[in-house]
C-alpha atoms as a PDB file:
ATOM      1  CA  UNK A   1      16.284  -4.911  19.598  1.00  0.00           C
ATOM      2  CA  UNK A   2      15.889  -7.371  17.240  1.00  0.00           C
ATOM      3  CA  UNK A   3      18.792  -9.861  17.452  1.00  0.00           C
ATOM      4  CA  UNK A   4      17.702 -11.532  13.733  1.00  0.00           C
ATOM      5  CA  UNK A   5      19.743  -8.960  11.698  1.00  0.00           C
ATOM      6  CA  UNK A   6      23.270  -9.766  13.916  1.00  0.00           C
ATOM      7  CA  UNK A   7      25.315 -11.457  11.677  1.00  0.00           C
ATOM      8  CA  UNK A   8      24.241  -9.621   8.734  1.00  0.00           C
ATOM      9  CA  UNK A   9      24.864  -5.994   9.971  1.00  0.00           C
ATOM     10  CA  UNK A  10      28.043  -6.796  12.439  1.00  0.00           C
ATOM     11  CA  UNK A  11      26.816  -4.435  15.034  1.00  0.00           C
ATOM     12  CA  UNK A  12      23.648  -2.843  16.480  1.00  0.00           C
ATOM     13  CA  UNK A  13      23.043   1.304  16.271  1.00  0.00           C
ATOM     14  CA  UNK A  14      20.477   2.600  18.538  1.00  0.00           C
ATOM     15  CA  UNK A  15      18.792   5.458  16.958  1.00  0.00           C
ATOM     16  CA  UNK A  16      15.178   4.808  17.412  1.00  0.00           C
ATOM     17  CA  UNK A  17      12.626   4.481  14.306  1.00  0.00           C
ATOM     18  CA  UNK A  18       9.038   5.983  14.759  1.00  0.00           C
ATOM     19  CA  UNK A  19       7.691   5.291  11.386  1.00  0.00           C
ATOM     20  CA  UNK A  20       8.821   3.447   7.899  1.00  0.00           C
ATOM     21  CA  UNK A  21       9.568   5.047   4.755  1.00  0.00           C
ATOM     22  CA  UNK A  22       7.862   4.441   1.578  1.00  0.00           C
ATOM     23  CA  UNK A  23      10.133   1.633   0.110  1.00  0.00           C
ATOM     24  CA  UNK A  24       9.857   0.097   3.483  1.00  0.00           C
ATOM     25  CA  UNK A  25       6.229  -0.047   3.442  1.00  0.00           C
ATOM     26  CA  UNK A  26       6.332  -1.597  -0.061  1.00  0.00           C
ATOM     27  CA  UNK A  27       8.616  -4.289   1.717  1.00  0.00           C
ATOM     28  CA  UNK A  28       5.824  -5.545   4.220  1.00  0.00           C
ATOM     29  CA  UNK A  29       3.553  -6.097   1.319  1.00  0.00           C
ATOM     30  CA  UNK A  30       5.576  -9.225   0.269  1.00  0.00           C
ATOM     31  CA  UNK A  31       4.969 -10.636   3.524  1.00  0.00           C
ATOM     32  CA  UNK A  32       1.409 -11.340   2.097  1.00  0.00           C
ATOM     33  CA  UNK A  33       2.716 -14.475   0.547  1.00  0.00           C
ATOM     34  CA  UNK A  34      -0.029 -16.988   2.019  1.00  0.00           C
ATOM     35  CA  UNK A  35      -2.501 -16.282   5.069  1.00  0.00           C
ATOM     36  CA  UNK A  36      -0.646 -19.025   6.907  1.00  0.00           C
ATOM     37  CA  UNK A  37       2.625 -17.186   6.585  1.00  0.00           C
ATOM     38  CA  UNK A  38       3.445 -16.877  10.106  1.00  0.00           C
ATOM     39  CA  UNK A  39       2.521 -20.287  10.646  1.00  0.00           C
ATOM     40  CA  UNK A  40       4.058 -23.809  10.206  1.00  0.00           C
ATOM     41  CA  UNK A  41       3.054 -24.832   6.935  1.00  0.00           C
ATOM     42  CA  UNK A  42       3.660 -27.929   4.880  1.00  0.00           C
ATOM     43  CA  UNK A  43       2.110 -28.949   1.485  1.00  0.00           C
ATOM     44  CA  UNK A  44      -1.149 -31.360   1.685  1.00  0.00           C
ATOM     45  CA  UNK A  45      -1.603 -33.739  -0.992  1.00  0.00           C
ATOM     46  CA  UNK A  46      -3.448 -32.526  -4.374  1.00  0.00           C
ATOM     47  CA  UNK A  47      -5.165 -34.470  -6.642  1.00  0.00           C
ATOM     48  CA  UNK A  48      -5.097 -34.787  -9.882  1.00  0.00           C
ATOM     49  CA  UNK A  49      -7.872 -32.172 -10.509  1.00  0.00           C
ATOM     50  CA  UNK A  50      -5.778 -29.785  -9.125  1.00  0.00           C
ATOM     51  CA  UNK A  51      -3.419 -29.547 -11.599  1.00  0.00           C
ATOM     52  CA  UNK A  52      -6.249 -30.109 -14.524  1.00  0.00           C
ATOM     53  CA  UNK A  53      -7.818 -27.070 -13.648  1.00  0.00           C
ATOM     54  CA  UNK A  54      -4.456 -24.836 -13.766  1.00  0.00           C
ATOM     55  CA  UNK A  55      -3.891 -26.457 -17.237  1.00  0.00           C
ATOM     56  CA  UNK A  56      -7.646 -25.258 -18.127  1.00  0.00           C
ATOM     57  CA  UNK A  57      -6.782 -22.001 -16.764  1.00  0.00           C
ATOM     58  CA  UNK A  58      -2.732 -21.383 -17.139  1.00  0.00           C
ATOM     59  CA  UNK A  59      -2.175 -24.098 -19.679  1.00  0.00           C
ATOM     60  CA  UNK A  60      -0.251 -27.307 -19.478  1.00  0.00           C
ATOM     61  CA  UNK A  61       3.489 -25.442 -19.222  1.00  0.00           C
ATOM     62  CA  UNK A  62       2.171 -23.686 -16.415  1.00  0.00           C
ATOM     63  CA  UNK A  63       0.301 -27.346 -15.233  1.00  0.00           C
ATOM     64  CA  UNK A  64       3.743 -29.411 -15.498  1.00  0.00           C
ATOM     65  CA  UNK A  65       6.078 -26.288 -13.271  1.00  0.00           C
ATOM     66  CA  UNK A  66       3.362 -26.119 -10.537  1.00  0.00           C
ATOM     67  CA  UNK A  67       3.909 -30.218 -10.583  1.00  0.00           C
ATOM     68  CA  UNK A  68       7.594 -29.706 -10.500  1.00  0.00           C
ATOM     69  CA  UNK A  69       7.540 -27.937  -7.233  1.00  0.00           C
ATOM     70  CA  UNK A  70       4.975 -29.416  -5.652  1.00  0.00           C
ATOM     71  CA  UNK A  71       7.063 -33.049  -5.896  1.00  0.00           C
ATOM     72  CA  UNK A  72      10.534 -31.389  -5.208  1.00  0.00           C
ATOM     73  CA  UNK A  73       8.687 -30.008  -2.425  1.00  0.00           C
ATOM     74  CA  UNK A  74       7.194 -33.263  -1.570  1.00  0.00           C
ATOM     75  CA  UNK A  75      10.249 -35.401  -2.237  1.00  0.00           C
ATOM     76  CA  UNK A  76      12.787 -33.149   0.106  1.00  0.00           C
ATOM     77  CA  UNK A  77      11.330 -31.900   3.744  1.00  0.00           C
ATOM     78  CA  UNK A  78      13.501 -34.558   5.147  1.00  0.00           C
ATOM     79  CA  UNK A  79      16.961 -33.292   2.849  1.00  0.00           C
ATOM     80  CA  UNK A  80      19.229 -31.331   5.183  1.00  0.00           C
ATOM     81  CA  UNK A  81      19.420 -27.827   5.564  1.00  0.00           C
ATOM     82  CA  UNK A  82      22.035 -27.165   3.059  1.00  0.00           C
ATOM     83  CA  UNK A  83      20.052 -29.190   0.583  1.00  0.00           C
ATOM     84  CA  UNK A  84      17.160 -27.387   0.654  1.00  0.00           C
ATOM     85  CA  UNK A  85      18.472 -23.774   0.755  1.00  0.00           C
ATOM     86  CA  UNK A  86      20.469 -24.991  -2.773  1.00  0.00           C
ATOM     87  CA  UNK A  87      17.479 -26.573  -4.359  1.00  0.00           C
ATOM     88  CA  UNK A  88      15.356 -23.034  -3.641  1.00  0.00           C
ATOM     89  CA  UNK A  89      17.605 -21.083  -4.706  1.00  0.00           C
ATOM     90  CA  UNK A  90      18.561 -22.689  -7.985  1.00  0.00           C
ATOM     91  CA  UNK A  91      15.007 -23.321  -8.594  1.00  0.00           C
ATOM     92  CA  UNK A  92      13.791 -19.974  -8.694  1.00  0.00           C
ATOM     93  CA  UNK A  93      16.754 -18.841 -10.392  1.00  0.00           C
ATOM     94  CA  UNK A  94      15.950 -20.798 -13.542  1.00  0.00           C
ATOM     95  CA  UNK A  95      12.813 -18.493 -13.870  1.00  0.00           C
ATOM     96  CA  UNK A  96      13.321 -15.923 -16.302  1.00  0.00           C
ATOM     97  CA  UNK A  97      13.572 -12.447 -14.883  1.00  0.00           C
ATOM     98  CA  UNK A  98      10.666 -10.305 -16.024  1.00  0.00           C
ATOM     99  CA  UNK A  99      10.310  -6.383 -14.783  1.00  0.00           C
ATOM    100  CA  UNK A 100       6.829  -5.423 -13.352  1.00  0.00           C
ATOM    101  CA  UNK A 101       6.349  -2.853 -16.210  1.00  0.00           C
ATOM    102  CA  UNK A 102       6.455  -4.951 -19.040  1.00  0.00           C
ATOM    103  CA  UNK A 103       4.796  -8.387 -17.154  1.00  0.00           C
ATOM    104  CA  UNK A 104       1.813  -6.420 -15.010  1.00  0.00           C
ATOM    105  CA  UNK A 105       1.765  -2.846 -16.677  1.00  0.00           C
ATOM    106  CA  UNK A 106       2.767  -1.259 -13.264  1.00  0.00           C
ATOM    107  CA  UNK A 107       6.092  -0.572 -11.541  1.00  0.00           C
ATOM    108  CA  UNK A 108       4.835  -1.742  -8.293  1.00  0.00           C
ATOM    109  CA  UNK A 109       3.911  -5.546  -8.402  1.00  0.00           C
ATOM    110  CA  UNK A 110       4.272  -8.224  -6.051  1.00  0.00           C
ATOM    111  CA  UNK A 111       3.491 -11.676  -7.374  1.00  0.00           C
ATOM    112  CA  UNK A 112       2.588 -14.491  -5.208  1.00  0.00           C
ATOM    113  CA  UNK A 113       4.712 -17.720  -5.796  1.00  0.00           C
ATOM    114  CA  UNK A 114       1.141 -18.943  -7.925  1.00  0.00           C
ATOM    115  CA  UNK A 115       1.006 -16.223 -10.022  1.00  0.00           C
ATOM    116  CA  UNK A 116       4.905 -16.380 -10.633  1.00  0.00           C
ATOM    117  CA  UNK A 117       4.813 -19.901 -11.382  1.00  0.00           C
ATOM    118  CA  UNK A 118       1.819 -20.192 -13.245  1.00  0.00           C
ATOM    119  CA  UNK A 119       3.160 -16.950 -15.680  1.00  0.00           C
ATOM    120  CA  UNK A 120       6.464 -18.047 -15.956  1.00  0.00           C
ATOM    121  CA  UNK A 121       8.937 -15.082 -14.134  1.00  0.00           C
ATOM    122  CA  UNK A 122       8.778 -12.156 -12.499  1.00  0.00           C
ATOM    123  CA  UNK A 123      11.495  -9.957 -11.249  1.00  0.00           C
ATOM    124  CA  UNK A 124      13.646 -10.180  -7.858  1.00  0.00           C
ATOM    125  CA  UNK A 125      11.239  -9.811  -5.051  1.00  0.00           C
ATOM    126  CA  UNK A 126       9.264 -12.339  -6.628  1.00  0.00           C
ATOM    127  CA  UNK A 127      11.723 -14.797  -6.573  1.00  0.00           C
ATOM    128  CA  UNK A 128      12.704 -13.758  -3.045  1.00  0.00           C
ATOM    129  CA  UNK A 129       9.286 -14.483  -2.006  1.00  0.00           C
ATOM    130  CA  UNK A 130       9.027 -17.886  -3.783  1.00  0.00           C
ATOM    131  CA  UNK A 131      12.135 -19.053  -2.325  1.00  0.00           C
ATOM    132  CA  UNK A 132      10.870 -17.825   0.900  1.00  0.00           C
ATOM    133  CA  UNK A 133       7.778 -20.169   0.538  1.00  0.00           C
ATOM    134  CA  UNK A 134       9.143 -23.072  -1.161  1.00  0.00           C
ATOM    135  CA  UNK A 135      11.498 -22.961   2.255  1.00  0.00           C
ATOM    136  CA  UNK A 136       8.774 -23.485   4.564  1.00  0.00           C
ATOM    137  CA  UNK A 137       6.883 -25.745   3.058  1.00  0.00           C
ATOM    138  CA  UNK A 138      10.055 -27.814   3.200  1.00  0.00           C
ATOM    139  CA  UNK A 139      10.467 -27.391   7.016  1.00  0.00           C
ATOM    140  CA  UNK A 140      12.565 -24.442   7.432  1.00  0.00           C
ATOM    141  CA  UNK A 141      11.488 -22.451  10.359  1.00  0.00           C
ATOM    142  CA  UNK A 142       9.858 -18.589   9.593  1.00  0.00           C
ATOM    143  CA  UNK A 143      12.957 -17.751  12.369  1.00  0.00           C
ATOM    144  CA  UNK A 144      15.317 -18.292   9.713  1.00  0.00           C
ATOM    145  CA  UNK A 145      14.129 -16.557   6.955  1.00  0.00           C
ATOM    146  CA  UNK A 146      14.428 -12.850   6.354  1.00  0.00           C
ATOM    147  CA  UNK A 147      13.299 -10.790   3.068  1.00  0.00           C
ATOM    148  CA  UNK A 148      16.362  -8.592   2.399  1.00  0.00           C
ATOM    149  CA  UNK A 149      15.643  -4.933   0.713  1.00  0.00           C
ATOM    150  CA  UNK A 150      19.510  -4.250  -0.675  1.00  0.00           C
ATOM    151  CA  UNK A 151      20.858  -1.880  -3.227  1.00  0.00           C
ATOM    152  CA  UNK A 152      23.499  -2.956  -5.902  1.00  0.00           C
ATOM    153  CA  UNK A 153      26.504  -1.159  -4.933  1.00  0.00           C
ATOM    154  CA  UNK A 154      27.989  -0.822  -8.517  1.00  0.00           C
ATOM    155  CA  UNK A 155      24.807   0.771 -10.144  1.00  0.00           C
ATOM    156  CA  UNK A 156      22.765   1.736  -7.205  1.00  0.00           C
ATOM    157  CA  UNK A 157      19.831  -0.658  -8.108  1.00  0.00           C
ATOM    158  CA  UNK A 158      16.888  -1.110  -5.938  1.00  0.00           C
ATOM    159  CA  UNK A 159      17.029  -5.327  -5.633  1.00  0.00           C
ATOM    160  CA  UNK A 160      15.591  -8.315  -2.983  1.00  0.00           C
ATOM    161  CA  UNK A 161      17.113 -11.344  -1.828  1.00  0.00           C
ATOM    162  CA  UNK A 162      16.555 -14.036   0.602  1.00  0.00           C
ATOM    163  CA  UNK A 163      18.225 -14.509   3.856  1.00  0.00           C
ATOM    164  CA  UNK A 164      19.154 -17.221   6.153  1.00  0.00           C
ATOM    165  CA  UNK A 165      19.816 -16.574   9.552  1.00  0.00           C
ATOM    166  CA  UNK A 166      21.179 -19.569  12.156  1.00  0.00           C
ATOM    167  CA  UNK A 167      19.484 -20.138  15.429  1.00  0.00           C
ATOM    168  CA  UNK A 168      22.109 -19.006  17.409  1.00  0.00           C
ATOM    169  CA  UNK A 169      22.056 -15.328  15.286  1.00  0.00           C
ATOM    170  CA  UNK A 170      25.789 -15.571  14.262  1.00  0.00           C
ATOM    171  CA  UNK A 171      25.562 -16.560  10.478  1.00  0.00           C
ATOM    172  CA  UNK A 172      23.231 -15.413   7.509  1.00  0.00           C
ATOM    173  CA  UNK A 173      23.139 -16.808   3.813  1.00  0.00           C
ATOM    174  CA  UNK A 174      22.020 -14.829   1.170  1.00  0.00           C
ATOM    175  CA  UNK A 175      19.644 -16.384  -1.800  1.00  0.00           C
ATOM    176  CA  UNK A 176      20.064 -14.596  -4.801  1.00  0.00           C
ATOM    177  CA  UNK A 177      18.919 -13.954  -8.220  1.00  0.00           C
ATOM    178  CA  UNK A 178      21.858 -11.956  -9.654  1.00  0.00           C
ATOM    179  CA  UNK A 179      25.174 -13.638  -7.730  1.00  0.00           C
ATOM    180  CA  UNK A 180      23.475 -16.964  -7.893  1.00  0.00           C
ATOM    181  CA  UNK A 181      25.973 -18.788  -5.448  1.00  0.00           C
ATOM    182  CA  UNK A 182      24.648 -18.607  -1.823  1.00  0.00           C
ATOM    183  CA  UNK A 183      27.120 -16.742   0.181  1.00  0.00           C
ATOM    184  CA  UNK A 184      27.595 -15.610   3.499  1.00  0.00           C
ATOM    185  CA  UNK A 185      25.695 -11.861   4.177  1.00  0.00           C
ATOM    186  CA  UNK A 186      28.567 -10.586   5.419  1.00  0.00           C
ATOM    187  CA  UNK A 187      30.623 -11.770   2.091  1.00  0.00           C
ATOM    188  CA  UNK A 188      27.747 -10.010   0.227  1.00  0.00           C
ATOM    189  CA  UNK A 189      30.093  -6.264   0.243  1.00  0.00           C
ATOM    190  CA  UNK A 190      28.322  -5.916  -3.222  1.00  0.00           C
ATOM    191  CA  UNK A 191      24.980  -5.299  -1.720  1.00  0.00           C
ATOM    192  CA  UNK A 192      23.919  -2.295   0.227  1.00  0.00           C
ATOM    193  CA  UNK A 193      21.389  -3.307   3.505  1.00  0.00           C
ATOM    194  CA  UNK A 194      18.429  -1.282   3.464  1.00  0.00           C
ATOM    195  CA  UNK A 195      15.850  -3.338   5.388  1.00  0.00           C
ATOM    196  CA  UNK A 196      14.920  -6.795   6.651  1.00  0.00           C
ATOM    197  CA  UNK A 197      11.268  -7.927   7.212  1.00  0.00           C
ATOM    198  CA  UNK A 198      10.520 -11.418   8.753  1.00  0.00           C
ATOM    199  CA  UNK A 199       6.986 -13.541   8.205  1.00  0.00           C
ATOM    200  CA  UNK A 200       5.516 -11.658  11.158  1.00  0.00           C
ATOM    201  CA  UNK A 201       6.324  -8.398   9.864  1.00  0.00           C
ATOM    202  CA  UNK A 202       9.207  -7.279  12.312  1.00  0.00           C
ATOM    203  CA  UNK A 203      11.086  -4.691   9.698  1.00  0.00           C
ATOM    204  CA  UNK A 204      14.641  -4.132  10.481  1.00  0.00           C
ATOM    205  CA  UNK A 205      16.173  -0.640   9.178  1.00  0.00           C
ATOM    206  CA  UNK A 206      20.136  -0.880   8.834  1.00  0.00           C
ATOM    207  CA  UNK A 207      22.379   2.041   8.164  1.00  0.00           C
ATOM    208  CA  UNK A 208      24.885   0.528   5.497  1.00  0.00           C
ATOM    209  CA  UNK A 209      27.685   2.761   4.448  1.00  0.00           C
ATOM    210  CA  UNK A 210      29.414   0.628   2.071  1.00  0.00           C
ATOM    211  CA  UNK A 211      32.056  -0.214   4.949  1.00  0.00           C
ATOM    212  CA  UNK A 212      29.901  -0.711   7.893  1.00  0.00           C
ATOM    213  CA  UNK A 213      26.531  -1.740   8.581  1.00  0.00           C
ATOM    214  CA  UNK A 214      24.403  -1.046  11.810  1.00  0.00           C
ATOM    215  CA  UNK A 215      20.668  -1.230  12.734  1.00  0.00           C
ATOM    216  CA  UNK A 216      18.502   1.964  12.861  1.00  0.00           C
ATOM    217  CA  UNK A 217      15.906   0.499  14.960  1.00  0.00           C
ATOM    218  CA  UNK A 218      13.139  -2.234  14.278  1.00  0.00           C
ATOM    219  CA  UNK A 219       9.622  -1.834  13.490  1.00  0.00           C
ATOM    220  CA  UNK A 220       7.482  -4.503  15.044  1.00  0.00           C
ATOM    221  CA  UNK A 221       4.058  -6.353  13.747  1.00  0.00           C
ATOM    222  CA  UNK A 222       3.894  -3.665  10.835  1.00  0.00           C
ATOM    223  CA  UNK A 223       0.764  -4.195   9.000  1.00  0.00           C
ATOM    224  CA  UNK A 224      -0.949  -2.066   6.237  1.00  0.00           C
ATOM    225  CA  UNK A 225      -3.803  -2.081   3.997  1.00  0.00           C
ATOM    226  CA  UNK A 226      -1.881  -3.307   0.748  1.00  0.00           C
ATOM    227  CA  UNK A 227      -1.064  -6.295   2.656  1.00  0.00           C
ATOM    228  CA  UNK A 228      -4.287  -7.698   4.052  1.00  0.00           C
ATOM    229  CA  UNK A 229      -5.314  -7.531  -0.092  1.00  0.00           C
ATOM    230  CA  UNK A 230      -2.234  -9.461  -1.094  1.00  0.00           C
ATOM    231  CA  UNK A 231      -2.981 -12.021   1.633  1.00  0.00           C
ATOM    232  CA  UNK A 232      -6.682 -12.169   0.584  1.00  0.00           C
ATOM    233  CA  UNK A 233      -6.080 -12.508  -2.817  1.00  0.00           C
ATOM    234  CA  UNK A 234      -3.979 -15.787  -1.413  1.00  0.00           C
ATOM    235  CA  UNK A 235      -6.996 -17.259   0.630  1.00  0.00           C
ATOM    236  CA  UNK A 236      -9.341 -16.476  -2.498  1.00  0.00           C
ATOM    237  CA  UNK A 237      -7.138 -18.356  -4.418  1.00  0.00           C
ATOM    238  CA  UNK A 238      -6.612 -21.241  -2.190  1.00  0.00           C
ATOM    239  CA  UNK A 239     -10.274 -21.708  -1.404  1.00  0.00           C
ATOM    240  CA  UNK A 240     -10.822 -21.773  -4.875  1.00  0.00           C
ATOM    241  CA  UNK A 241      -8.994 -24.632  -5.472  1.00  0.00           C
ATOM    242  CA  UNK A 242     -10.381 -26.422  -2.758  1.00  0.00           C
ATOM    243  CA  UNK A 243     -12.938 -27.359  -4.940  1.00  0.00           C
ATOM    244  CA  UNK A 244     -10.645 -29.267  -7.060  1.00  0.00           C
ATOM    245  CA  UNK A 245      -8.684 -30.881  -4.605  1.00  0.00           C
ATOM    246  CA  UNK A 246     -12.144 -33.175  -3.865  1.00  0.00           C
ATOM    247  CA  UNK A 247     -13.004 -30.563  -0.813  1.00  0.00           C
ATOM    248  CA  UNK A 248      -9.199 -31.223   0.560  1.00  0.00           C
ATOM    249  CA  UNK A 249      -7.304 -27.630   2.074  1.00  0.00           C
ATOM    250  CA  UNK A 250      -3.796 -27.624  -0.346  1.00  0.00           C
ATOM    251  CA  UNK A 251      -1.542 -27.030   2.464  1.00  0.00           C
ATOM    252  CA  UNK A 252      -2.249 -27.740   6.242  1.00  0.00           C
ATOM    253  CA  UNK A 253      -0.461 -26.237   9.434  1.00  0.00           C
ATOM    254  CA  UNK A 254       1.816 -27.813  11.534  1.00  0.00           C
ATOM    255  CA  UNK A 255       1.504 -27.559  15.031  1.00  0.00           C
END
C-alpha cells in the first residue's frame, strides 16, 4: 500500500483496485508534464535567444511571464520549503482561470506549464501541474508532490489541486486555485478525495464520504497512450528550443 496518501486520507481501506475509471485515466495524463518528470530536474541557463524566439512566436507579454518564472525559479532553489510552496502557489494563482471549452475548443485539455504560460491561463489542473513543475525545478523532491483529483463539496465540481506530503507521511498541504491559502489536507473538509497520482504514475483511489476518507487500493506505474503524446509534445518542444539556447538542453537532471 502506498503510504503517500496517509495524512491526507487518515486511514487505509483495503479493497483491492484491478483497473482505473475514466476520470482516473484522464488524471495520469497530467503526469506528462516534461519527459524528465520522474527525474531530478533543475532549470539550465537560457540565453537571450530563448526568450526572442517566444516573443516572435507568443509575443512579448508571453516573452516577459516565461522570464518571470524562469528568474523566480532561478533566484529561489536555495529559499526554504515554506518559501517555495508560497511563491508556487501564489504564482499560478495570479493566472486567470480559463475553462478548456472556451481556451482549446474541447472539454478535455491538459496544458503543459509552456503552453499555460505562454497563453496566459488555463483552468485548475493546469495550474496544478504548473505548480507541480515550478516545485521541482526549485528542489522539491517528486516524493512530495501529489496531483490531487477532488470534488467541491458545496456544488459537486470536478476540480485539481496540488499536494504536499512530508517525508515522514504524517502531514500534506494543499495548493489551490479556489481557497488560495495553503492549508493542511486534512483541514481541506471542503474538498471531496477522489484520486492521487505521483510523477511516476502511482494513482491512489480514496473512498471519501464527506466524514471519512480511506484508500481503495493503488494503481502502480499506470501508463497510457494519451500520455506518452503529452510527454512527446514536451520533448518536441524542448528540442526545439535547443536551437535557440546556442545548442544548450533548457533544463538538465540532477543526479
Amino acid at each position: 500500500m502506498n503510504r503517500v496518501a496517509l495524512a491526507w486520507v487518515g486511514h487505509f481501506g483495503r479493497e483491492k483496485v484491478t483497473r482505473l475509471s475514466i476520470k482516473a485515466c484522464m488524471l495520469i495524463v497530467a503526469l506528462g508534464l516534461t519527459p524528465q518528470v520522474g527525474a531530478d530536474v533543475r532549470l539550465a541557463p537560457w540565453s537571450e535567444g530563448v526568450f526572442a524566439q517566444i516573443e516572435r512566436e507568443h509575443g512579448p507579454a508571453a516573452a516577459q511571464r516565461m522570464r518571470t518564472i524562469y528568474e523566480l525559479v532561478q533566484a529561489n532553489s536555495d529559499r526554504p520549503l515554506e518559501e517555495k510552496l508560497r511563491l508556487a502557489n501564489d504564482t499560478l494563482n495570479e493566472l486567470p482561470w480559463i475553462a478548456d471549452r472556451e481556451k482549446y475548443s474541447t472539454d478535455d485539455y491538459w496544458a503543459t506549464p509552456f503552453e499555460t504560460l505562454t497563453t496566459f491561463g488555463g483552468d485548475c489542473e493546469d495550474m496544478a501541474i504548473g505548480k507541480l513543475v515550478m516545485l521541482r525545478l526549485m528542489g522539491v523532491p517528486k516524493e512530495s508532490l501529489q496531483l490531487g483529483y477532488v470534488k467541491v463539496k458545496k456544488t459537486g465540481e470536478i476540480h485539481m489541486v496540488l499536494v504536499w506530503v512530508s517525508e515522514d507521511r504524517t502531514e500534506t498541504l494543499v495548493l489551490d486555485n479556489l481557497v488560495k491559502q495553503i492549508m493542511p489536507g486534512k483541514a481541506r473538509t471542503d474538498l471531496l478525495a477522489v484520486y492521487l497520482a505521483d510523477p511516476d504514475g502511482n494513482v491512489t483511489l480514496i473512498s471519501d464520504d464527506g466524514k471519512q476518507r480511506s484508500v481503495r487500493g493503488v494503481v502502480p506505474k499506470t501508463k497510457m497512450e494519451k500520455l506518452q503524446k503529452v510527454r512527446q509534445r514536451m520533448a518536441a518542444n524542448q528540442a526545439k528550443y535547443v536551437e535557440y539556447n546556442e545548442g544548450k538542453p533548457l533544463f538538465i537532471e540532477v543526479r
